[in-house]
Protein backbone atom coordinates (compact mmCIF):
# COMPACT_ATOMS: atom_id res chain seq x y z
CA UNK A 1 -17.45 10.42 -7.21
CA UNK A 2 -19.87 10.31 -4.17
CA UNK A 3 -21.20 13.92 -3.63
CA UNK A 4 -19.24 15.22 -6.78
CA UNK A 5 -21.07 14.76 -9.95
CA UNK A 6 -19.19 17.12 -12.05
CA UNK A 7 -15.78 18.32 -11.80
CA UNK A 8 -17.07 21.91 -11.13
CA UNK A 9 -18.43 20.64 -7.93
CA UNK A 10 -15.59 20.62 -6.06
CA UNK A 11 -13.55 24.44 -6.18
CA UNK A 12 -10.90 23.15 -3.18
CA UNK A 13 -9.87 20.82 -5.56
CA UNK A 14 -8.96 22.99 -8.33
CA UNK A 15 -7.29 25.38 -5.98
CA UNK A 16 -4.99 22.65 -4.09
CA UNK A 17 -3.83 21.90 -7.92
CA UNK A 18 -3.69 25.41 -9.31
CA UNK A 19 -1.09 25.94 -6.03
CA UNK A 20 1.00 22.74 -7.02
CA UNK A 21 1.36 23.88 -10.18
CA UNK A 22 2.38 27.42 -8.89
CA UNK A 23 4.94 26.19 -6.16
CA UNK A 24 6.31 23.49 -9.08
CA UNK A 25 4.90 20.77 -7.04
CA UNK A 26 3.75 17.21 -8.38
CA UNK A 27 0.29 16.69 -7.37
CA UNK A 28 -1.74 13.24 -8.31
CA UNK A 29 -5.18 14.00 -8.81
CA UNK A 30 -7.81 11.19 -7.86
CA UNK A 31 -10.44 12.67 -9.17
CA UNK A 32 -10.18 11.37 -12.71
CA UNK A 33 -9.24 8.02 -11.30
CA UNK A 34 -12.30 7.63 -9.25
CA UNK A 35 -14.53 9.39 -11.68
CA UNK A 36 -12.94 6.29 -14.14
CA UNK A 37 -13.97 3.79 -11.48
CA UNK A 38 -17.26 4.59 -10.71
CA UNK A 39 -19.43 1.93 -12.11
CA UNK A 40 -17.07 -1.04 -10.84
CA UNK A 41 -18.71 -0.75 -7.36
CA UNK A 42 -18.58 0.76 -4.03
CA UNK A 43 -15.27 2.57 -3.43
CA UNK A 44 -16.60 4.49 -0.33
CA UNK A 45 -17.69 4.25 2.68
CA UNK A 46 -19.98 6.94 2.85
CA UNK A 47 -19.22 10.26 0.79
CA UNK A 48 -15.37 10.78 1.73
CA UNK A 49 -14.30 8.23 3.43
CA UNK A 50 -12.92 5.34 0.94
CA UNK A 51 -13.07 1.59 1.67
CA UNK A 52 -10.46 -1.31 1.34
CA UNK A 53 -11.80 -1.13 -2.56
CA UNK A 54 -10.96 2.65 -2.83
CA UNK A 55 -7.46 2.25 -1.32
CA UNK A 56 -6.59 -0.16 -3.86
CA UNK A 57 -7.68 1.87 -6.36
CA UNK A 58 -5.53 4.88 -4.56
CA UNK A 59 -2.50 2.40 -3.74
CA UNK A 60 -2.60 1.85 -8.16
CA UNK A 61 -3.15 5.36 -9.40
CA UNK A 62 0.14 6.07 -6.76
CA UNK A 63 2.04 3.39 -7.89
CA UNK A 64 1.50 4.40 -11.60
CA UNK A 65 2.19 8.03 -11.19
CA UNK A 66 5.06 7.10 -9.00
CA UNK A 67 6.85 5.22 -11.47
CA UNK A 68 6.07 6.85 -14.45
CA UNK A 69 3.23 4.61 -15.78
């Protein structure tokens, strides 16, 4: 992922899914899916933000998780 080259990078991330998991929540992590994607071209827009590409890619991983895939 843009700005992220390890999973490490990024402690916000951990701790928005270590509180899901307290509180019971279901939380779909992109992460993996972008980390997946990353040599099948720009996703992003600049290092946040991502593009019509990256919302497809966002709209899938949803879809999946949403019904069970």
């Amino acid at each position: 992922m843009p700005g992220h080259t390890s999973e490490g990078r990024c402690p916000s991330r951990k701790k928005v899914l270590a509180i899901c998991a307290q509180a019971g929540l279901d939380c779909l992590d992109l992460y993996p899916v972008f980390a997946d994607a990353a040599g099948e071209g720009e996703l992003f827009f600049d290092i946040m933000h991502p593009n019509a590409a990256g919302h497809r890619l966002i709209a899938r991983a949803l879809a999946d998780h949403l019904l069970g895939g």
